[in-house]
C-alpha atoms as a PDB file:
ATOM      1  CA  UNK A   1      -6.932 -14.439  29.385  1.00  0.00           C
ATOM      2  CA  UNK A   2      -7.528 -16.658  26.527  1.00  0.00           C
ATOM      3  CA  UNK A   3      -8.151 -15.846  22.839  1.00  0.00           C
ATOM      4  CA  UNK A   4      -9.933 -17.595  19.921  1.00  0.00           C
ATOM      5  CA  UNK A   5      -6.613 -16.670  17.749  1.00  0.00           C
ATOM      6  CA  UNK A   6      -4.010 -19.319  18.478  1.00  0.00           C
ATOM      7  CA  UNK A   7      -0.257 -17.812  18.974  1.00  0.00           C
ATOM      8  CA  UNK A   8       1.603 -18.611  16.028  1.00  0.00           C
ATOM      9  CA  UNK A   9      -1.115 -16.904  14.321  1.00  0.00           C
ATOM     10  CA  UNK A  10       0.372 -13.520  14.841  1.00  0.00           C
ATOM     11  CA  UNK A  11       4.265 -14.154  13.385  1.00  0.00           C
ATOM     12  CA  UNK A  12       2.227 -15.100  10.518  1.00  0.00           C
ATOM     13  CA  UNK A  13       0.668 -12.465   9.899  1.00  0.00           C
ATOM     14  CA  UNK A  14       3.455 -10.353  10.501  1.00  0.00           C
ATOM     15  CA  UNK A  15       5.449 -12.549   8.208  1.00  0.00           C
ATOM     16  CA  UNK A  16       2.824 -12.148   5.653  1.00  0.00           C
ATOM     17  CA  UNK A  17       2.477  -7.914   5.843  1.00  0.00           C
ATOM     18  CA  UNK A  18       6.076  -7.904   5.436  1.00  0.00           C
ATOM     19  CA  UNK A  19       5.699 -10.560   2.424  1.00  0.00           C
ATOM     20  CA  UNK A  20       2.936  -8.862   0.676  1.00  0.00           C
ATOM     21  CA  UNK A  21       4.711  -4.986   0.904  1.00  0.00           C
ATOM     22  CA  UNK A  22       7.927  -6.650  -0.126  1.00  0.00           C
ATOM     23  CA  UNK A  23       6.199  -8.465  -3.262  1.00  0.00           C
ATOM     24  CA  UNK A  24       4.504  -5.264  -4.122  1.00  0.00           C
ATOM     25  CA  UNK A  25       7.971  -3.163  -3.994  1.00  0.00           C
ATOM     26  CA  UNK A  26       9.400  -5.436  -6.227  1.00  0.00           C
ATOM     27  CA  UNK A  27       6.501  -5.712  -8.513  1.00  0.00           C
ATOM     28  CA  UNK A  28       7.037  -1.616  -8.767  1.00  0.00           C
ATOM     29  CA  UNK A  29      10.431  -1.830  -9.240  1.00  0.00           C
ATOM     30  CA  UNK A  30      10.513  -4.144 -12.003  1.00  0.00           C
ATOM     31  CA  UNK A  31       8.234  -1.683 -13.854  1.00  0.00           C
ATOM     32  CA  UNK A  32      10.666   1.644 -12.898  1.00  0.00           C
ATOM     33  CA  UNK A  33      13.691  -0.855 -14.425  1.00  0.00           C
ATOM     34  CA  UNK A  34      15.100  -2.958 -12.136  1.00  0.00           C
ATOM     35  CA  UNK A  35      12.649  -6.026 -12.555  1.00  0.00           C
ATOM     36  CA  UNK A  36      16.201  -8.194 -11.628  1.00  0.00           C
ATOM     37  CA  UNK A  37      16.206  -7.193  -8.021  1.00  0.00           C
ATOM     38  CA  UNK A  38      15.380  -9.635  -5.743  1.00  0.00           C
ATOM     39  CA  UNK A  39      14.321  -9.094  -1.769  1.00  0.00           C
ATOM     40  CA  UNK A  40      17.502 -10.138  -0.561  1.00  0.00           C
ATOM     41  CA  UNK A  41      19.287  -7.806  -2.291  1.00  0.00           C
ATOM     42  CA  UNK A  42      17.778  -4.491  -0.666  1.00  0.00           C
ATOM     43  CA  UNK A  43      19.247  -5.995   2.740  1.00  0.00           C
ATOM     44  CA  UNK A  44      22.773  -6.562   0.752  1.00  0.00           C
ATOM     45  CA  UNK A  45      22.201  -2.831  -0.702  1.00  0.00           C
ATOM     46  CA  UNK A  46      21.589  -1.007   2.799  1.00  0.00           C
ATOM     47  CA  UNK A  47      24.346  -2.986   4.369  1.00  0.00           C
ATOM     48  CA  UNK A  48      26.548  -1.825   1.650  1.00  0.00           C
ATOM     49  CA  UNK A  49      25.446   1.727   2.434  1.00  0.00           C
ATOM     50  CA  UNK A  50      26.849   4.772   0.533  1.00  0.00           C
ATOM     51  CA  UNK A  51      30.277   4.412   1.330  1.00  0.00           C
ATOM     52  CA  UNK A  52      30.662   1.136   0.878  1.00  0.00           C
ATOM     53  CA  UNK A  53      32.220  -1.765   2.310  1.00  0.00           C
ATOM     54  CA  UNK A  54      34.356  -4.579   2.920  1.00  0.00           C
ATOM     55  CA  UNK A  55      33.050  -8.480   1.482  1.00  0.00           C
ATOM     56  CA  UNK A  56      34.511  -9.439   5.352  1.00  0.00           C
ATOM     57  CA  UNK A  57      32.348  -6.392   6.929  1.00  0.00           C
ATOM     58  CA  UNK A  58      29.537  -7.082   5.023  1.00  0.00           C
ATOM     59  CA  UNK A  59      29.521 -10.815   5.538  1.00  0.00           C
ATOM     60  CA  UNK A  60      29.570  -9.533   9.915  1.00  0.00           C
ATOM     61  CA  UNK A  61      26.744  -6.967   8.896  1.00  0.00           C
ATOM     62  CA  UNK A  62      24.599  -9.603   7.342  1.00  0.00           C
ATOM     63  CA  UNK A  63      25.791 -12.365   9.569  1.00  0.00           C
ATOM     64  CA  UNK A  64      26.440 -14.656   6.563  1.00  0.00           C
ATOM     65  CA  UNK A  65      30.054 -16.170   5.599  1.00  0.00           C
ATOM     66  CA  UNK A  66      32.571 -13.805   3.619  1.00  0.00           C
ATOM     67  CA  UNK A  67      31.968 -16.074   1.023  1.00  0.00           C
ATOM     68  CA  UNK A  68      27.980 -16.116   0.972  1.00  0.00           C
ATOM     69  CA  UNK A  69      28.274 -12.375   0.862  1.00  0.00           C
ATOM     70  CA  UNK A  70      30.785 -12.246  -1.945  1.00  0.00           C
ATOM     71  CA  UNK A  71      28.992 -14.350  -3.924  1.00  0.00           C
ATOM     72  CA  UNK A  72      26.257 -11.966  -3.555  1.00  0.00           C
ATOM     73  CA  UNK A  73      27.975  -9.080  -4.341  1.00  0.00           C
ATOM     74  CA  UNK A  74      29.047 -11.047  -7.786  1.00  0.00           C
ATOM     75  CA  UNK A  75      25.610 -11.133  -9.064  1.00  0.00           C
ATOM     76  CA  UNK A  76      25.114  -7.540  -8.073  1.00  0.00           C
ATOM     77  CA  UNK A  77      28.193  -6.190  -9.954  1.00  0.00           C
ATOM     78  CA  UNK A  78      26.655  -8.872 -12.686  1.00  0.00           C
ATOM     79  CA  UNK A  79      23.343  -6.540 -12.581  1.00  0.00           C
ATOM     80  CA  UNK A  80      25.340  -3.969 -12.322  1.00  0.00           C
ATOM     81  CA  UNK A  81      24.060  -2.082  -9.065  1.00  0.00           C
ATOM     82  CA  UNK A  82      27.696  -2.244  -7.280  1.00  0.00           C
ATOM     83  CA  UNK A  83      31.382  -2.082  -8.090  1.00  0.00           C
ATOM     84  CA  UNK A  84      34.314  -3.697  -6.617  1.00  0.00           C
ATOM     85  CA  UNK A  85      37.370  -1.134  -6.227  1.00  0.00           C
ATOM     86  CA  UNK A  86      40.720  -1.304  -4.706  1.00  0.00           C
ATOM     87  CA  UNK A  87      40.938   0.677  -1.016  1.00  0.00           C
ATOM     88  CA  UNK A  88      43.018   3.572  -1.447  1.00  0.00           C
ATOM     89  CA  UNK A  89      43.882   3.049   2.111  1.00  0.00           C
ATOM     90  CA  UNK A  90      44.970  -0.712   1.816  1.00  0.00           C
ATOM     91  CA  UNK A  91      45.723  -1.554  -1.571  1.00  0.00           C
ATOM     92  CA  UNK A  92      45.171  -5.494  -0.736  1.00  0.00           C
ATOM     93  CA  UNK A  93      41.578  -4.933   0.325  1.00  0.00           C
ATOM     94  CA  UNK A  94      38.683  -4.581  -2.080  1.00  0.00           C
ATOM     95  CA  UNK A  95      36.174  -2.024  -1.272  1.00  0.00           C
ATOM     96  CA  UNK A  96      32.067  -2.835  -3.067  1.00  0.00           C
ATOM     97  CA  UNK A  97      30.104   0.512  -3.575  1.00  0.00           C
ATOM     98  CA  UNK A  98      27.068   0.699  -4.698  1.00  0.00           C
ATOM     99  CA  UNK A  99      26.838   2.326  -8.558  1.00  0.00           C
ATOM    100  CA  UNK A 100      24.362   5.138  -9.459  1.00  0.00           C
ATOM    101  CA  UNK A 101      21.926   2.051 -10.696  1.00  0.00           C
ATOM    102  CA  UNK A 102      22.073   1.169  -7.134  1.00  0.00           C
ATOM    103  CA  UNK A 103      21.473   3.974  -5.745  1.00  0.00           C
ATOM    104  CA  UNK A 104      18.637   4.962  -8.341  1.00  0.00           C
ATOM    105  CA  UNK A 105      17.146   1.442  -6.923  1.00  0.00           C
ATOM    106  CA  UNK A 106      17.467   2.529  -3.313  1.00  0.00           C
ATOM    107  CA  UNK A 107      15.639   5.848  -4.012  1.00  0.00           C
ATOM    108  CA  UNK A 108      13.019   4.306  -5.959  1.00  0.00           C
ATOM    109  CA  UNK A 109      12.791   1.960  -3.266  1.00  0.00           C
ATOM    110  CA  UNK A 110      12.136   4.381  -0.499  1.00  0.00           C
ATOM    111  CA  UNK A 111       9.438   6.531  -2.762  1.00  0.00           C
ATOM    112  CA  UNK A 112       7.658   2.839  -3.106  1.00  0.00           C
ATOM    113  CA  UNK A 113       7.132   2.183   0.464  1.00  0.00           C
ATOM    114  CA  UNK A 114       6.296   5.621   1.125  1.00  0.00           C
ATOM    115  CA  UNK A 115       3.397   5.203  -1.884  1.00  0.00           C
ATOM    116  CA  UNK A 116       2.465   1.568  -0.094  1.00  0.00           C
ATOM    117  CA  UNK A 117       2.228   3.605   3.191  1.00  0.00           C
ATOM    118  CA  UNK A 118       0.265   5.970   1.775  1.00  0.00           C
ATOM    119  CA  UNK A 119      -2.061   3.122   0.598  1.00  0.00           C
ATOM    120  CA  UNK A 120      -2.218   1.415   4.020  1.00  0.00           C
ATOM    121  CA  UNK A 121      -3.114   4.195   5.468  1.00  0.00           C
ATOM    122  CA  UNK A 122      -5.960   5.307   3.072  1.00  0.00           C
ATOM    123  CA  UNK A 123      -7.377   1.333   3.590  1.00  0.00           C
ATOM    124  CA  UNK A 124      -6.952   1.249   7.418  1.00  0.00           C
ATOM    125  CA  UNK A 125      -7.077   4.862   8.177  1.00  0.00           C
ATOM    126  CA  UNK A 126      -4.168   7.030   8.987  1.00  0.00           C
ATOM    127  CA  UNK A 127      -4.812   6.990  13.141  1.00  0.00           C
ATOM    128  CA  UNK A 128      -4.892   3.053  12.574  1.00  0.00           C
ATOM    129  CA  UNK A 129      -2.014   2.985  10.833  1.00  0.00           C
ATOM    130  CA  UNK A 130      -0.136   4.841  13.315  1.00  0.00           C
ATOM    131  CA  UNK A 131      -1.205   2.850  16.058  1.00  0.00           C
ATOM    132  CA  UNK A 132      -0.221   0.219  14.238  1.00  0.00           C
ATOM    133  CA  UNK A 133       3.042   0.981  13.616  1.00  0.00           C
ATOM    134  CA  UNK A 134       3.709   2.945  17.890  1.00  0.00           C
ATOM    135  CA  UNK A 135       2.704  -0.218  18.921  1.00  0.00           C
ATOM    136  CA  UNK A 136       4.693  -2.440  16.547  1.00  0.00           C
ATOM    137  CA  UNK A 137       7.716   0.330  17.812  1.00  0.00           C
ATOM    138  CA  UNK A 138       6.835  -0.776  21.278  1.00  0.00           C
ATOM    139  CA  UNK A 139       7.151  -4.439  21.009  1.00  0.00           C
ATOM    140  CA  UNK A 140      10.400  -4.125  18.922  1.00  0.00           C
ATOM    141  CA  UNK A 141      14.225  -3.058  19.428  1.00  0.00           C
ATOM    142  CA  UNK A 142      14.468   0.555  18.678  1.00  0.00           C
ATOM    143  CA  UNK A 143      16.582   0.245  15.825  1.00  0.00           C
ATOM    144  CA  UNK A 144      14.964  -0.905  13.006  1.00  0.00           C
ATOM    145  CA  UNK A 145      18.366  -1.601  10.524  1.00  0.00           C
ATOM    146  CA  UNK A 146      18.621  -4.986  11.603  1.00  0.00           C
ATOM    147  CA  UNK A 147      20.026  -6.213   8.404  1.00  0.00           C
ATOM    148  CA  UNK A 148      21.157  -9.849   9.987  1.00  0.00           C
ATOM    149  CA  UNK A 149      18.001 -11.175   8.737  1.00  0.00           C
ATOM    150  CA  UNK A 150      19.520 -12.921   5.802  1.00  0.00           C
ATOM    151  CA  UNK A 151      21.884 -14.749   8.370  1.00  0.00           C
ATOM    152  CA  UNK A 152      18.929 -15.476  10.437  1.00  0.00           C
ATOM    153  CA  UNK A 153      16.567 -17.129   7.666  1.00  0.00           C
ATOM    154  CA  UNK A 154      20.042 -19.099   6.403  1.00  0.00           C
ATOM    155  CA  UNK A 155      22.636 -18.392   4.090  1.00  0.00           C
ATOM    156  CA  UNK A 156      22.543 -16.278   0.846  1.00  0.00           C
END
């Protein structure tokens, strides 16, 4: 079977979907108050989660150095969307949680992509859509959170 579309047309695109949602979440959020926000650090954000983590765990969960991932964390306790607090289990360990600023950014977040769903949908038609997305499901590891990606693309 051949095709006029060559093969590494296809990551692109994919690449570029992702891109152009992503650019148009953050163009939202900077107008609901958190224009500082960058991509990477919805990825840091999720892997944080709402009980919060290690800088060692998180480093594993984004599969980036302890030190790429603290660094990170700095600039988001910086910004102010996590906190650093001693472990009441371990006093030696540090524990980052995300602050209600974080969280308000992780709501907003979700409401966004819903609203750019929405907007897909209403473009490509909702059965599209759908299609779209069973057969991106099919061709895809069943659980979406992979939150590696920063590891993946290179270091923080």
């Amino acid at each position: 079977m051949s095709s006029d579309v060559p093969g590494f047309e296809l990551p692109l695109r994919l690449l570029l979907a992702f891109r152009v949602l992503i650019d148009e979440l953050h163009a939202e959020l900077a107008r609901q108050g958190h224009a500082e926000l960058r991509p990477m650090h919805g990825f840091v954000m999720q892997a944080i989660g709402p009980r919060g983590t290690t800088a060692v765990e998180l480093g594993r969960v984004l599969g980036v150095s302890k030190q790429a991932a603290g660094k990170t964390v700095d600039t988001l306790e910086r910004l102010g969307y996590v906190e650093r607090s001693t472990d009441p289990a371990d006093t030696r360990r540090k524990i980052v949680r995300l602050t209600a600023y974080g969280m308000d950014a992780l709501e907003r977040s979700a409401r966004v992509f819903d609203a750019l769903r929405a907007r897909w949908a209403e473009e490509l038609g909702e059965e599209r859509l759908r299609a779209l997305e069973s057969d991106l499901r099919r061709m895809t590891p069943a659980n979406p959170w992979r939150l590696d990606i920063p590891g993946w693309f290179g270091t923080l």
